[in-house]
Protein backbone atom coordinates (compact mmCIF):
# COMPACT_ATOMS: atom_id res chain seq x y z
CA UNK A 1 1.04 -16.46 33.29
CA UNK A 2 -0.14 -12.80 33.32
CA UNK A 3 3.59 -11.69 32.94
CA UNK A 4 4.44 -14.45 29.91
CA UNK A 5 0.83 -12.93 28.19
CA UNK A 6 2.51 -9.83 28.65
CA UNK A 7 6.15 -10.60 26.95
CA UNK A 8 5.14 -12.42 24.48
CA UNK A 9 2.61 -9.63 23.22
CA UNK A 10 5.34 -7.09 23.34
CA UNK A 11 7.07 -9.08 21.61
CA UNK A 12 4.60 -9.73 18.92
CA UNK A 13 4.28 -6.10 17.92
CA UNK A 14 7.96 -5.85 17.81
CA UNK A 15 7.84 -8.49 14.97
CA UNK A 16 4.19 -6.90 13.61
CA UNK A 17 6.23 -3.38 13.24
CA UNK A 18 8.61 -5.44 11.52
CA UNK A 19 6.39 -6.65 9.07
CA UNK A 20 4.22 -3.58 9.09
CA UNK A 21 7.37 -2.05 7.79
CA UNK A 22 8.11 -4.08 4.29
CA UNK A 23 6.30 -2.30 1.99
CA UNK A 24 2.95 -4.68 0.44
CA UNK A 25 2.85 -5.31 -3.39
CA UNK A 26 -0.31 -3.61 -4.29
CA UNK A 27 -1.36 -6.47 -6.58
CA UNK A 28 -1.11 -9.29 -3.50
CA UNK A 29 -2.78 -6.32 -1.15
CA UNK A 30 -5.56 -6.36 -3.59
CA UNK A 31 -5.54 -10.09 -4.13
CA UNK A 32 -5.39 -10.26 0.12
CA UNK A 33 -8.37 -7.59 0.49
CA UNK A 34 -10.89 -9.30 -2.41
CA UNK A 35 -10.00 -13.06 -0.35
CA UNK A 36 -11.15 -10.84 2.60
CA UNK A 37 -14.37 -9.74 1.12
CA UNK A 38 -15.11 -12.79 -0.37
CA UNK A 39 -14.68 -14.89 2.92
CA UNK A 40 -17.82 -15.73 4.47
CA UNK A 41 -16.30 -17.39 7.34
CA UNK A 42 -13.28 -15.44 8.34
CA UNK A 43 -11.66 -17.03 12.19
CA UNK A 44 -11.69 -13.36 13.88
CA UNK A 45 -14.78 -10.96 13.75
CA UNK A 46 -13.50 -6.92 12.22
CA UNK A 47 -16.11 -5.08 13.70
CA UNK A 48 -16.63 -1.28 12.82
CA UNK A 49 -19.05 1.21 14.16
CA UNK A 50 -20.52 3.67 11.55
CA UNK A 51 -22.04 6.38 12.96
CA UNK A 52 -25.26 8.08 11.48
CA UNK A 53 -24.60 12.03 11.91
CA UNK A 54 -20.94 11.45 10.41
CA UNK A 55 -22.63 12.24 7.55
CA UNK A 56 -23.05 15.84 8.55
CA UNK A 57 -20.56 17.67 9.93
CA UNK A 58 -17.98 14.95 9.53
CA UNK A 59 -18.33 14.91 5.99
CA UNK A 60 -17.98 10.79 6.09
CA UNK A 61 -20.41 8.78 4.00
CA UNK A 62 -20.52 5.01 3.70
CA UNK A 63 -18.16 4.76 0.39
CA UNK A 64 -15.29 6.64 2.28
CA UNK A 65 -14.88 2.54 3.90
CA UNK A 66 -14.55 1.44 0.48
CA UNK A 67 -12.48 4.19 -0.42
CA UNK A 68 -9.97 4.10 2.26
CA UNK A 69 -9.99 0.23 1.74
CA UNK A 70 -11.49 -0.21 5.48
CA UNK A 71 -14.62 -2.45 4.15
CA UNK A 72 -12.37 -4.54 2.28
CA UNK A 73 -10.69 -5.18 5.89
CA UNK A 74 -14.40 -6.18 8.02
CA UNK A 75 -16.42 -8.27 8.65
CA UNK A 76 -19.44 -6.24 10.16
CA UNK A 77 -20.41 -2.83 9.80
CA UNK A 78 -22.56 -1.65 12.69
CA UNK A 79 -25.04 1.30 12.04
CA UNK A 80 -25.30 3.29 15.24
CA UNK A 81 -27.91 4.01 15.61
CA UNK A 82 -31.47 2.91 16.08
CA UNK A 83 -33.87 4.15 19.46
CA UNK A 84 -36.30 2.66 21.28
CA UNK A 85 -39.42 5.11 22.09
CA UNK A 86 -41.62 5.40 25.22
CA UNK A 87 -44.42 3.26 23.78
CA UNK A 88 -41.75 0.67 23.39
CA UNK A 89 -41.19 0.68 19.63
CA UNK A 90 -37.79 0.79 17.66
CA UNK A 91 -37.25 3.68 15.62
CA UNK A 92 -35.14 5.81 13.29
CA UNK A 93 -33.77 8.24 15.27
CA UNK A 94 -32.75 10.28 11.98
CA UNK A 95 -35.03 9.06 8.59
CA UNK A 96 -33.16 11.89 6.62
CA UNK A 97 -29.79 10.03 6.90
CA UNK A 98 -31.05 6.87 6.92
CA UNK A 99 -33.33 6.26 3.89
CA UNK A 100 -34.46 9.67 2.65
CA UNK A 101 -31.01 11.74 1.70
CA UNK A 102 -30.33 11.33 -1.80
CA UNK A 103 -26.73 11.07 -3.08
CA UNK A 104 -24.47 12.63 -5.58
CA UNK A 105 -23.03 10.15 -7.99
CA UNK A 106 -19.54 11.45 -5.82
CA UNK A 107 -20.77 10.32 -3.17
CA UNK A 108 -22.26 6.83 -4.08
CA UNK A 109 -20.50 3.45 -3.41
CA UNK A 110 -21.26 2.73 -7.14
CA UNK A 111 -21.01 5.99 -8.84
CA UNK A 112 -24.27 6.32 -9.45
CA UNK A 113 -26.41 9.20 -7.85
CA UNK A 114 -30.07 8.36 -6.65
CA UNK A 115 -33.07 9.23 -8.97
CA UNK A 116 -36.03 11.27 -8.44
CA UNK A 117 -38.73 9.15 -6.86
CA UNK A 118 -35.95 6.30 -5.59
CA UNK A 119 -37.62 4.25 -2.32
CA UNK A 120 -34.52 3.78 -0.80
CA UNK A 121 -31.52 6.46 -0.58
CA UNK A 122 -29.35 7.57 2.13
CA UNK A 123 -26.70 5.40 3.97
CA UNK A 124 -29.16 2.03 4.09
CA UNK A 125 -29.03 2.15 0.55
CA UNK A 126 -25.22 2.71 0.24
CA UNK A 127 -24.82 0.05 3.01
CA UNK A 128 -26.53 -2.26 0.51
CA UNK A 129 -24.29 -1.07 -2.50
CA UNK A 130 -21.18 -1.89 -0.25
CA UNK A 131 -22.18 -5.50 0.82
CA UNK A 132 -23.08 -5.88 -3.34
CA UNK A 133 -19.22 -4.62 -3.45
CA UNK A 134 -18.08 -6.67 -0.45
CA UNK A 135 -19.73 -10.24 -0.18
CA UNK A 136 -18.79 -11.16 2.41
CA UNK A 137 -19.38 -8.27 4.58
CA UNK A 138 -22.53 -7.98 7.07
CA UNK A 139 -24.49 -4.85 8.47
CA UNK A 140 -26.23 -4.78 12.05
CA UNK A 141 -28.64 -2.17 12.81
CA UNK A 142 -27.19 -0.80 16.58
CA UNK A 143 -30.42 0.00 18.72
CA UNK A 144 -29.38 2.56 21.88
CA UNK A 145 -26.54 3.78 22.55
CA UNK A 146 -26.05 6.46 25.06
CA UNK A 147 -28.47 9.19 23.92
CA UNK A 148 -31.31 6.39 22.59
CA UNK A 149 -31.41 3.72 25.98
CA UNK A 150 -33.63 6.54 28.12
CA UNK A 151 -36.57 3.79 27.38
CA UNK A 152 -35.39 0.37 27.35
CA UNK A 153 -35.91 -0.33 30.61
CA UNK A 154 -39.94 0.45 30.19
CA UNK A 155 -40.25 -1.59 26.83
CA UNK A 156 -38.72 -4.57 28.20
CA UNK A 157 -40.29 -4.39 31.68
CA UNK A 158 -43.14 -7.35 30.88
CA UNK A 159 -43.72 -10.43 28.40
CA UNK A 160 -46.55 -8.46 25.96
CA UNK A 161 -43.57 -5.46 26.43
CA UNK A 162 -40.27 -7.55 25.11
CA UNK A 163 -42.47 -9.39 22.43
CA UNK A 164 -43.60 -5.68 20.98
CA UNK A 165 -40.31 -4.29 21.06
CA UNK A 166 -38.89 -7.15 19.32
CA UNK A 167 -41.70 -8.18 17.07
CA UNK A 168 -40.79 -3.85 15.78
CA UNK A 169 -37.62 -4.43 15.54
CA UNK A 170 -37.62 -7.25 13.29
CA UNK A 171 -40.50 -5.27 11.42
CA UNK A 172 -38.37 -1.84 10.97
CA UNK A 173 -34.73 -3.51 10.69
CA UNK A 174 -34.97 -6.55 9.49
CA UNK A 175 -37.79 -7.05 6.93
CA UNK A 176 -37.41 -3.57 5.87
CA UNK A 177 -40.79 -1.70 6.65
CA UNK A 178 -39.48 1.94 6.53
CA UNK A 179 -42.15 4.68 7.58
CA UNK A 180 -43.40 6.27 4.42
CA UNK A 181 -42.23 3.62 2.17
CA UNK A 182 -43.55 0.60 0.11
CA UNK A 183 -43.40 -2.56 2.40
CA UNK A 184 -39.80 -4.48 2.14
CA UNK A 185 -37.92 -0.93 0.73
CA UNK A 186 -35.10 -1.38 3.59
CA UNK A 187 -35.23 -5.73 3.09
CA UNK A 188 -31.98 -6.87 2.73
CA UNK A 189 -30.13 -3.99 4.28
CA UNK A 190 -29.19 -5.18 7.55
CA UNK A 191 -27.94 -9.13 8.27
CA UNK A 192 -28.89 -8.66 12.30
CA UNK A 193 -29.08 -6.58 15.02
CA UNK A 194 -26.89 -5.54 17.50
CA UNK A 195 -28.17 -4.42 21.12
CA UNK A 196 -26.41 -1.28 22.69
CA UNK A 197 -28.35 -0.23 26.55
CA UNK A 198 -26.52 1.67 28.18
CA UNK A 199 -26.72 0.06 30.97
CA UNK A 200 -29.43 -2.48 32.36
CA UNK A 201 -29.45 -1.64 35.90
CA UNK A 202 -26.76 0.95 36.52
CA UNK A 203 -26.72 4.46 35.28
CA UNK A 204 -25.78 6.16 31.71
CA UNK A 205 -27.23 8.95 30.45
CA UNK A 206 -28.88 11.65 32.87
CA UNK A 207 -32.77 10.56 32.94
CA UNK A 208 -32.69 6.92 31.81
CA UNK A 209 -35.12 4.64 32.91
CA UNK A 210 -33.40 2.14 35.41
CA UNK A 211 -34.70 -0.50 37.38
CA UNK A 212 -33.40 -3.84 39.65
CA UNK A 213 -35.27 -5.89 37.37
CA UNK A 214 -33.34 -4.62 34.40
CA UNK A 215 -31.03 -7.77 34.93
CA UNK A 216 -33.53 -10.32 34.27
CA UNK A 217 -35.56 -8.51 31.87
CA UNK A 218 -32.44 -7.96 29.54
CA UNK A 219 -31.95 -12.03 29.26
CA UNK A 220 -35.60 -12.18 28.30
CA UNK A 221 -35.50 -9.78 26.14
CA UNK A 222 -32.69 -11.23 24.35
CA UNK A 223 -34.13 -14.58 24.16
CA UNK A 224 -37.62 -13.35 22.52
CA UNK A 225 -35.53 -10.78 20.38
CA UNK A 226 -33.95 -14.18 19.17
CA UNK A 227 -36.89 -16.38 19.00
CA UNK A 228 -38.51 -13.78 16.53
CA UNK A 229 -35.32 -12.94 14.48
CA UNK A 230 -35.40 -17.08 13.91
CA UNK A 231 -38.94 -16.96 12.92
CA UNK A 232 -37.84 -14.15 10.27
CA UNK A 233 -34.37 -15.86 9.10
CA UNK A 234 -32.53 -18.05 11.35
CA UNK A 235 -29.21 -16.64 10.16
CA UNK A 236 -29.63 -13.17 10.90
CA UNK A 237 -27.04 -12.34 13.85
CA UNK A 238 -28.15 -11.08 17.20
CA UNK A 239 -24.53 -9.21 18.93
CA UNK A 240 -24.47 -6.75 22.11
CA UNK A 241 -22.18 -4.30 23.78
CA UNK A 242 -21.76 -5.08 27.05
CA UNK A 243 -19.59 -2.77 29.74
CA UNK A 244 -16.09 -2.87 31.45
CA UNK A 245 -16.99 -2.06 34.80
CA UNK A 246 -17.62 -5.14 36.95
CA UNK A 247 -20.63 -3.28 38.38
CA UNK A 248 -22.19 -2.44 35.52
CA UNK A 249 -21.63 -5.96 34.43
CA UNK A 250 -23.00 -7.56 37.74
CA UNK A 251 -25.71 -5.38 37.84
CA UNK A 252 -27.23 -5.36 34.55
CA UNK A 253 -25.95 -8.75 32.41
CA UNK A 254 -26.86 -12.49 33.45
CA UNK A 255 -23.31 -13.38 30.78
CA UNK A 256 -24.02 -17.24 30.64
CA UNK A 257 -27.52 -17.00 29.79
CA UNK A 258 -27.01 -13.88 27.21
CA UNK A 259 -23.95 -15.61 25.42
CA UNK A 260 -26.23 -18.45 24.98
CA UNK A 261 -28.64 -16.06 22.58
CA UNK A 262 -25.82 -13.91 20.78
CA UNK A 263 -23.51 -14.60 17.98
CA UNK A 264 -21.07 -12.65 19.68
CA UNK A 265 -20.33 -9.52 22.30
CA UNK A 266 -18.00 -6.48 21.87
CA UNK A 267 -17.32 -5.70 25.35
CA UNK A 268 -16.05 -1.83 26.09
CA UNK A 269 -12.41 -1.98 25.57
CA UNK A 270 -12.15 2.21 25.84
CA UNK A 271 -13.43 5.04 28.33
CA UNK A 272 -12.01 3.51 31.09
CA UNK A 273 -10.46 6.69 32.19
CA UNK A 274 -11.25 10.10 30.77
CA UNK A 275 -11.78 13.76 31.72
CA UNK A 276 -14.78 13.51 33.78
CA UNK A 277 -12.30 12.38 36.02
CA UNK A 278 -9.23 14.92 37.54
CA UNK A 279 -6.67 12.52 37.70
CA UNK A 280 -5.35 11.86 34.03
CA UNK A 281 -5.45 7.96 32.90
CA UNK A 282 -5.61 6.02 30.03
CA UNK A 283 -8.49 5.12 27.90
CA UNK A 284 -8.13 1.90 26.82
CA UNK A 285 -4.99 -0.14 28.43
CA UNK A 286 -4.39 -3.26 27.51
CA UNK A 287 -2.80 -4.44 30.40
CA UNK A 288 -3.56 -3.23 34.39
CA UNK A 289 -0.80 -1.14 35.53
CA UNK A 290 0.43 -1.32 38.96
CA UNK A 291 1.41 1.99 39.39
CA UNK A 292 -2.45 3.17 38.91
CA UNK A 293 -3.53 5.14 41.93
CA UNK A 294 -7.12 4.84 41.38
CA UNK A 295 -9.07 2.31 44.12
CA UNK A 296 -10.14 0.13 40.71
CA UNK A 297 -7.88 -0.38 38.10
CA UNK A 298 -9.39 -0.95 34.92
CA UNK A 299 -8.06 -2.68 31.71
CA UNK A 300 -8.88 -4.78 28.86
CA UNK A 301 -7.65 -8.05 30.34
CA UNK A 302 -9.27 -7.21 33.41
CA UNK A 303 -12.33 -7.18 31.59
CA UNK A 304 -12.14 -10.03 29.26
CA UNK A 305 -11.29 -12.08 32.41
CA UNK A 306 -14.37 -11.01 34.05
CA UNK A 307 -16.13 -12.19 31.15
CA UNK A 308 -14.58 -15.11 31.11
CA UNK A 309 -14.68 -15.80 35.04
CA UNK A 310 -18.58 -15.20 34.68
CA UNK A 311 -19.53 -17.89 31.89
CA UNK A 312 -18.73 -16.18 28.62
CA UNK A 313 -17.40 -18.07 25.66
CA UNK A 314 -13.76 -16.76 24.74
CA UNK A 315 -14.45 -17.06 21.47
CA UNK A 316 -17.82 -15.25 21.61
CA UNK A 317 -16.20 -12.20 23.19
CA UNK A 318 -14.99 -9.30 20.62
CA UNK A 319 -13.11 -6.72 22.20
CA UNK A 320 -13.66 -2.87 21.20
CA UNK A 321 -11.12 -1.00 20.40
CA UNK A 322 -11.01 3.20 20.42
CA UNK A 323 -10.23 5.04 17.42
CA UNK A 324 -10.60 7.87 19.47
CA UNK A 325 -8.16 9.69 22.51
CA UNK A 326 -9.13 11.13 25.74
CA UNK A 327 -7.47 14.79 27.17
CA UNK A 328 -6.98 16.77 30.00
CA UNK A 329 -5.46 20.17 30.10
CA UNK A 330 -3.48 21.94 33.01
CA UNK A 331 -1.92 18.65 33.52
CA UNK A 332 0.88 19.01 35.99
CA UNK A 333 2.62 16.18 38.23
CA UNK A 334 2.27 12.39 37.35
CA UNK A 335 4.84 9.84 35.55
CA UNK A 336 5.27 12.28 32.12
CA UNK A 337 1.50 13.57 32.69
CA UNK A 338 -0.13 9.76 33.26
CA UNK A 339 -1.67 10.03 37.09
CA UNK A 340 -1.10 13.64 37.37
CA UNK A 341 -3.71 16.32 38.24
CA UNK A 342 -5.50 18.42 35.76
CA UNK A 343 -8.14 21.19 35.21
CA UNK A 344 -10.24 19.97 32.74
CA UNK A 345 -10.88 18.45 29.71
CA UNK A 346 -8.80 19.47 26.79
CA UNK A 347 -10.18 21.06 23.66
CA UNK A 348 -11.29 19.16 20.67
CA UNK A 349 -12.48 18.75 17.38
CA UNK A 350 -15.95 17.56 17.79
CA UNK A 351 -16.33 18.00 21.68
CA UNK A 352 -14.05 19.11 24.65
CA UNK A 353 -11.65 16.33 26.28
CA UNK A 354 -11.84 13.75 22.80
CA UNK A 355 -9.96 13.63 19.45
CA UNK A 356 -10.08 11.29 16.70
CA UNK A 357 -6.96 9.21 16.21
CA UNK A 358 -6.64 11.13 12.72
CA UNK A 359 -6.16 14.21 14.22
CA UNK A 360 -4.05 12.82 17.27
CA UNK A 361 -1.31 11.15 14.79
CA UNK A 362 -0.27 14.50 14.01
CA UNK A 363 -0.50 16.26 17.33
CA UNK A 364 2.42 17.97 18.47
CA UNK A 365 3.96 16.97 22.11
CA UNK A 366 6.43 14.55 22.96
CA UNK A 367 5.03 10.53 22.70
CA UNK A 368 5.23 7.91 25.59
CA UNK A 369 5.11 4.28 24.69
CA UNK A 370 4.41 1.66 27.43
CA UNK A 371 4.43 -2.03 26.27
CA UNK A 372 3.73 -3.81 29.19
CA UNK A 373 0.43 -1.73 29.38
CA UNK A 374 0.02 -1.88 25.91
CA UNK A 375 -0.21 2.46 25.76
CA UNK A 376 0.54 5.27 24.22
CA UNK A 377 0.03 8.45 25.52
CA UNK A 378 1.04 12.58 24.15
CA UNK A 379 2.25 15.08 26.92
CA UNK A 380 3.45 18.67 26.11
CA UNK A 381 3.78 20.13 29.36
CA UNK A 382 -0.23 21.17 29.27
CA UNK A 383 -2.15 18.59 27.86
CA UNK A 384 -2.00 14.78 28.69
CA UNK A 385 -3.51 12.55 25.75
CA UNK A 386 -4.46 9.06 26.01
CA UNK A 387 -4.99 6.91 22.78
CA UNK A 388 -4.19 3.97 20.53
CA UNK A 389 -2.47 3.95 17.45
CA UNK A 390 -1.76 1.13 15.18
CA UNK A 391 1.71 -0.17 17.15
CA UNK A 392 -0.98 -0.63 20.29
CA UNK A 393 -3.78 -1.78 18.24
CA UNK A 394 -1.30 -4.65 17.17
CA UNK A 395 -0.71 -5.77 20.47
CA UNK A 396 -4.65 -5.50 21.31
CA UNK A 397 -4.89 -7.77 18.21
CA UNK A 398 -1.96 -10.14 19.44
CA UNK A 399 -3.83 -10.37 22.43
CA UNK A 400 -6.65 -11.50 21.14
CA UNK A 401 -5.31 -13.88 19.03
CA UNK A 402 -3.16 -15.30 22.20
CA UNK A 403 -6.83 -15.79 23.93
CA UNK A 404 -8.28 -17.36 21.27
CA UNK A 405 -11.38 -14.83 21.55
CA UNK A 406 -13.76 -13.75 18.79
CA UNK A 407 -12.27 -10.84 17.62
CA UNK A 408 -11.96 -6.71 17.50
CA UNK A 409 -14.55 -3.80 17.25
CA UNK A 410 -13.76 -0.25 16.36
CA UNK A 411 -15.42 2.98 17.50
CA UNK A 412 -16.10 4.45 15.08
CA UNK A 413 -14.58 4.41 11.40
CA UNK A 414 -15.04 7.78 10.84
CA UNK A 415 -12.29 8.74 13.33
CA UNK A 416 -9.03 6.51 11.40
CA UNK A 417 -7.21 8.39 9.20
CA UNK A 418 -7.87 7.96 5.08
CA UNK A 419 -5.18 5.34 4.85
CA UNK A 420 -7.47 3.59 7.58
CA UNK A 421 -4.18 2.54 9.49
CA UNK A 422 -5.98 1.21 13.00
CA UNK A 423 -8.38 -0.88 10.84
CA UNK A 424 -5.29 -2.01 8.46
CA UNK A 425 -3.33 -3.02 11.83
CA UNK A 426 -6.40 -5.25 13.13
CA UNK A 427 -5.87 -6.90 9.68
CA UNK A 428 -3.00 -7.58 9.56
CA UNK A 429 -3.13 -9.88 12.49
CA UNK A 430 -6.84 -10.88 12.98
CA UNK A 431 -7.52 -12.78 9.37
């Protein structure tokens, strides 16, 4: 069955390439995108991370997804993110970028720059202008991460604990009650929230709080995060991201119970290989390959199936997809650099041993394409790059299509190119 999956995928994207090919009239691509935005009840989830500092450095503000035509192409737009404190409170880990940064006219969904005096600027108030733009898209708040989990484990640890935590939550996110502010300024912003601990009882970042309990405590946790987001408006959306590793998964996620409470998951379809590791891999395979010489061979099948053998709803199940590629340099030995040895972690844009797929398209080195893995990988001799472009992210979305599961997340939008070509890919197939 594996092997047919396999086939016929590869021989979807042969046929997606095909169509990906004939050039769109821009009238019916308009016509398509406005249906899009318009749909309140598309089949597949289009997930998209937007990342808070991107802002900064990156130069990327919220109207660069409706300029690029990216927000006319999602469903959700998750803001990453939110943080959970040691007294067991949500809060904004940057108030600056999220409701205090006025914006230039240029820079402004609408065209219009904030006034003197305005309650709400930043990106929650140009997430607000882009739903007014696109209807039918929704915003989550993302709470964690892997810098902002350090507390979870304490906030969640007892009954009064998981009731605070939520019962702020709702308060901060939801009904809008931004530090400094009149009460409601940030209402109507965000359409849910979307839980991101890295990792109930298993490690992430140095220094996070972890306990045994952590298992149990998330479940509850959801279920009183859910009870109290009903209370406010029954159809706000409650989503997680939950891990790849079947440890981390056994560990830290009861997955009948927590489906029960979400609208959906995005489960970690990326990092499964990268340079904190000597042996060179790739980050986000489809497929398991057989020639893999590490003990545990990770994929994206492997994990949706351990979703899947562990109670989770197919169509509940979203699978993330990296927008991003992983490096090594010094790479000698291996199948064209895959498996072989290296030194380190290449250099980077933004941080050593990761590139955005914008700056990958163009990197020089010779190209490796593996369809029964569902890969593609750059090797010059030095470096070894792992990452996806859109021929891979069309079999990712054939995939999910063939499983019938809910859909596809991105990390992060910032990193596809200004024609947004991953998100354009996911599209084309997931509508």
């Amino acid at each position: 069955m594996q092997r047919l999956l396999r086939h016929m995928i590869a021989a979807t994207l042969a046929a997606g390439l095909a169509a990906m090919a004939v050039p769109i009239p821009a009238q019916a691509e308009t016509q398509n995108q406005a249906q899009s935005s318009q749909n309140h009840d598309d089949r597949f989830k289009r997930v998209a991370y937007f990342i808070q500092w991107g802002v900064y450095g990156r130069n990327y503000n919220v109207k660069d997804m409706d300029v690029n035509g990216a927000a006319a192409k999602l469903t959700h737009v998750n803001y990453a993110f939110g943080f959970v404190n040691g007294d067991g409170d949500c809060y904004s880990a940057d108030a600056w970028a999220d409701w205090q940064r006025p914006l230039s006219a240029e820079q402004s969904v609408d065209g219009v720059a904030d006034a003197a005096g305005q309650a709400l600027n930043g990106n929650l108030n140009q997430l607000k202008k882009l739903k007014a733009k696109h209807p039918g898209l929704k915003a989550l708040i993302s709470l964690g991460g892997w810098t902002g989990s350090k507390y979870f484990s304490d906030a969640v640890l007892t009954p009064e604990g998981r009731a605070r935590l939520a019962s702020s939550c709702v308060d901060l996110w939801l009904k809008g009650n931004l530090p400094g502010t009149a009460p409601g300024t940030g209402a109507g912003v965000f359409d849910g929230i979307d839980l991101d601990w890295e990792w109930p009882g298993s490690s992430g970042e140095v220094g996070n709080v972890i306990r045994p309990e952590d298992k149990r405590n998330f479940t509850l946790f959801v279920t009183e995060l859910r009870r109290q987001m009903n209370e406010f408006n029954r159809k706000t959306e409650l989503t997680a991201f939950l891990p790849a590793a079947t440890a981390k998964i056994d560990a830290g996620f009861e997955v009948r119970d927590v489906f029960k409470q979400l609208t959906f998951a995005t489960v970690q379809g990326y990092d499964l290989h990268g340079p904190w590791e000597t042996i060179t891999g790739h980050n986000g395979n489809l497929f398991t390959d057989r020639r893999d010489p590490n003990p545990v061979k990770y994929s994206v099948d492997q994990t949706v199936r351990d979703y899947l053998n562990r109670g989770a709803p197919a169509k509940k199940i979203v699978v993330g997809i990296p927008a991003y590629g992983q490096g090594w340099t010094g790479v000698t030995g291996g199948r064209n650099g895959l498996y072989g040895t290296a030194t380190g972690p290449a250099p980077g844009v933004w941080a050593a041993g990761t590139n955005d797929y914008k700056d990958l398209v163009n990197k020089p080195g010779k190209r490796y394409r593996d369809l029964l893995t569902g890969t593609v990988s750059i090797y010059d001799g030095n470096e070894f790059w792992s990452y996806d472009d859109p021929a891979t992210v069309l079999q990712k979305a054939a995939y999910i299509r063939l499983k019938g599961l809910g859909g596809s997340m991105m990390w992060s939008i910032d990193q596809d190119d200004t024609k947004a070509s991953l998100t354009s890919a996911l599209y084309s197939i997931l509508r």
